[in-house]
C-alpha atoms as a PDB file:
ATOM      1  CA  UNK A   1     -23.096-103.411  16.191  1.00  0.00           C
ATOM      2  CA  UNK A   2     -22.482-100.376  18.252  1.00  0.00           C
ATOM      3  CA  UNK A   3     -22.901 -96.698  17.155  1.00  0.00           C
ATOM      4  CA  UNK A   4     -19.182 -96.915  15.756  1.00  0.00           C
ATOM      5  CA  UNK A   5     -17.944 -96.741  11.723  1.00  0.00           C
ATOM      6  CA  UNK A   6     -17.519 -99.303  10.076  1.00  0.00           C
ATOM      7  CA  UNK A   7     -13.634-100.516   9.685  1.00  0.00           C
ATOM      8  CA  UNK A   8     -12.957 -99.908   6.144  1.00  0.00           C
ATOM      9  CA  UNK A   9     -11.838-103.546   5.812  1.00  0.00           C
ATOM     10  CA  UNK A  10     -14.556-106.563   5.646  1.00  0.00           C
ATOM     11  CA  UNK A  11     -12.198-109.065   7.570  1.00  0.00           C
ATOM     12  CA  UNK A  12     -11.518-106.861   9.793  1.00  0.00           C
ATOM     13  CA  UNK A  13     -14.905-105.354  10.813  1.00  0.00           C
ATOM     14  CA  UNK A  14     -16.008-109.003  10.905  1.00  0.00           C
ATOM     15  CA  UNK A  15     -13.249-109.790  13.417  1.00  0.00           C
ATOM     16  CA  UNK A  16     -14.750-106.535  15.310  1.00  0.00           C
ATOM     17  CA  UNK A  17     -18.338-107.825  15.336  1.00  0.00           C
ATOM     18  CA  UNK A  18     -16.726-110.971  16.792  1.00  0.00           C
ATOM     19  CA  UNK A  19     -15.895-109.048  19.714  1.00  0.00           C
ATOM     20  CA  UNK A  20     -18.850-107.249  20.436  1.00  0.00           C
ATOM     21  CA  UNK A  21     -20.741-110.641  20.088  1.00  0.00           C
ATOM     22  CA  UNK A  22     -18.213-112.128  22.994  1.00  0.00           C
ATOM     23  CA  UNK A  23     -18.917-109.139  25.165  1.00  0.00           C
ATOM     24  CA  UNK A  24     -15.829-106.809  24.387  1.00  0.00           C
ATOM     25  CA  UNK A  25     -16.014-103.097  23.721  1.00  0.00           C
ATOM     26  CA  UNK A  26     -14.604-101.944  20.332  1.00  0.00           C
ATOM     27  CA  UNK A  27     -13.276 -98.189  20.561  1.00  0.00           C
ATOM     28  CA  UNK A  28     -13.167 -96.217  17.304  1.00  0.00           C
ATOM     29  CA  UNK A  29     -10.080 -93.900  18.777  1.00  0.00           C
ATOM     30  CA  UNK A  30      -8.373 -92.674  15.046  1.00  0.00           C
ATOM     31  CA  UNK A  31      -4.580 -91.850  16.068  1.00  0.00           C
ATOM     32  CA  UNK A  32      -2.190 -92.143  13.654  1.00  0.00           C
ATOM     33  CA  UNK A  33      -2.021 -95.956  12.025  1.00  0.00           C
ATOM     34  CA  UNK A  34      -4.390 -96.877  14.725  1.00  0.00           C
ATOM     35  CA  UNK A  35      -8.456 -97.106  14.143  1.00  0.00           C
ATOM     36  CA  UNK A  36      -9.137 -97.835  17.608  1.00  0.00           C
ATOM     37  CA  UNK A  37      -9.098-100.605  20.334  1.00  0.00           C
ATOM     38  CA  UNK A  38     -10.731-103.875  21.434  1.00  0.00           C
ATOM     39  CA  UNK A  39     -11.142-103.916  25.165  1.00  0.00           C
ATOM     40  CA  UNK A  40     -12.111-107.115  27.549  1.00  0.00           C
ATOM     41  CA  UNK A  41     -15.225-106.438  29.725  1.00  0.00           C
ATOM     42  CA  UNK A  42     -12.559-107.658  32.722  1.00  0.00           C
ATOM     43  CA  UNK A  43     -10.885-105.069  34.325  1.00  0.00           C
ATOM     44  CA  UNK A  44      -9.401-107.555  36.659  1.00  0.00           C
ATOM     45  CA  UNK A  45      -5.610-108.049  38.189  1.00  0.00           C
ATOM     46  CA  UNK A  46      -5.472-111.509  36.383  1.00  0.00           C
ATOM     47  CA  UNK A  47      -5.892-110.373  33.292  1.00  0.00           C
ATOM     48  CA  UNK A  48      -3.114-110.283  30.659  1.00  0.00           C
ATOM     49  CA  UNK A  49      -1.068-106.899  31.960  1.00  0.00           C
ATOM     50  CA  UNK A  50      -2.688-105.962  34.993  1.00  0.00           C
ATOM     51  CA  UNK A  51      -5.473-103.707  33.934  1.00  0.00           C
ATOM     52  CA  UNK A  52      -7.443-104.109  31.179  1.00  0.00           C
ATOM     53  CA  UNK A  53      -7.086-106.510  28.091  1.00  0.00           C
ATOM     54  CA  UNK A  54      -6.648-104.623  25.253  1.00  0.00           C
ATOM     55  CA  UNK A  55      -5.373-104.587  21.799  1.00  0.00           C
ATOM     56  CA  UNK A  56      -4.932-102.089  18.499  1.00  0.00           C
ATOM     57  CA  UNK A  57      -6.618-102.259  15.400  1.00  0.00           C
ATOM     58  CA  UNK A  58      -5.249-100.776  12.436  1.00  0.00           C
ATOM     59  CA  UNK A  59      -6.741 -98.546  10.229  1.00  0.00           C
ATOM     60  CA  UNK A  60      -4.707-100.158   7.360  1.00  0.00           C
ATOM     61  CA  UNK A  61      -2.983-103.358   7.723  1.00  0.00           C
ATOM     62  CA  UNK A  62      -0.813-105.340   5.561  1.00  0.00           C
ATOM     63  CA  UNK A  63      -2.963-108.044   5.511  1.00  0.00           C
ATOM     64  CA  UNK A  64      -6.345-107.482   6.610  1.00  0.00           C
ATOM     65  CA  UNK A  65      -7.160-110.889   6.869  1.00  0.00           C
ATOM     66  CA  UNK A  66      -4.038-112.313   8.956  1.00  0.00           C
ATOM     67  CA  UNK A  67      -4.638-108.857  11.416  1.00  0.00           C
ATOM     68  CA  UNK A  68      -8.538-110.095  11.578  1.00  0.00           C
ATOM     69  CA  UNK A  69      -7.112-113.417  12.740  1.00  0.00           C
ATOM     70  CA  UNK A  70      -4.922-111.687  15.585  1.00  0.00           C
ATOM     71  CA  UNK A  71      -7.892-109.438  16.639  1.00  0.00           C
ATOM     72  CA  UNK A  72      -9.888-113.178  16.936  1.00  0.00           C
ATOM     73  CA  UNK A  73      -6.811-115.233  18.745  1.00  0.00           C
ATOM     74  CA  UNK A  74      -6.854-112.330  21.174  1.00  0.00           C
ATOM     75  CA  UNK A  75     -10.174-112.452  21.768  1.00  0.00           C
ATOM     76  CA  UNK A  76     -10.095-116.103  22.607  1.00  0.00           C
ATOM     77  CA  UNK A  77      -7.197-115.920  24.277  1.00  0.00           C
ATOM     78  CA  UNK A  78      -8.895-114.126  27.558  1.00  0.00           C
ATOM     79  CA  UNK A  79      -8.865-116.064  30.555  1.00  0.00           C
ATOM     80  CA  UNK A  80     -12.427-114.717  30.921  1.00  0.00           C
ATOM     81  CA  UNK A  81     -13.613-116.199  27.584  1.00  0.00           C
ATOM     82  CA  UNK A  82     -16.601-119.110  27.992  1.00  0.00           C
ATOM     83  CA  UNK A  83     -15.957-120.751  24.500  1.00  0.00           C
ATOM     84  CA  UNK A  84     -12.123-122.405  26.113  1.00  0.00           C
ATOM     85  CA  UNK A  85      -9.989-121.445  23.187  1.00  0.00           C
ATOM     86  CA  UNK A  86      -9.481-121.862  19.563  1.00  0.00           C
ATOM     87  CA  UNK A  87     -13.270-122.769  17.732  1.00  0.00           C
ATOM     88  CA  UNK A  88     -11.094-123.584  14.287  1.00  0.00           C
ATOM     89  CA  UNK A  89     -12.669-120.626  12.644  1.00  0.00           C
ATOM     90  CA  UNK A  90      -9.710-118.080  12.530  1.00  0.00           C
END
C-alpha cells in the first residue's frame, strides 16, 4: 500500500489495493462525496477518453461492496490490463 489512508470501507480499500497491485495509482483527493481517484499507469490516446483512465471513489457509497465491484470492472476493463478481462472474482 502507498502512503495514503485507508478508505473507511473494507470492500472498498480492498478494491483499492487491487489497483495498486495491477499497477494503477490511487489518489486520496477528499472533495466533496469524492475520496479520491484510481488512475491507469497509461497516459496514452487509446485509452478510454483520450487522456488518462480514471475513475472516482466515494468516500461513502450506497453499497460499498457493489462500488468495490465497479472500482475492480474498471480496472480490468483497461486495454492495457495483462490478466484479459473478468478473473470471476468481482
Amino acid at each position: 500500500m502507498s502512503d495514503r489512508g485507508r478508505h473507511p470501507q473494507k470492500e472498498v480499500e480492498e478494491a483499492l489495493q487491487f489497483a495498486e497491485a495491477q499497477g494503477w495509482q490511487v489518489i486520496e483527493r477528499h472533495n466533496g462525496h469524492t475520496w479520491g481517484v484510481i488512475r491507469c499507469p497509461n497516459n496514452d490516446k487509446n485509452c478510454r477518453c483520450g487522456e488518462f483512465c480514471q475513475n472516482s471513489i466515494w468516500s461513502t457509497p450506497r453499497r460499498p461492496g457493489t462500488h468495490a465491484k465497479q472500482i475492480k470492472r474498471y480496472v480490468q476493463g483497461c486495454i492495457y490490463n495483462d490478466e484479459g478481462g473478468d478473473d470471476g472474482n468481482l
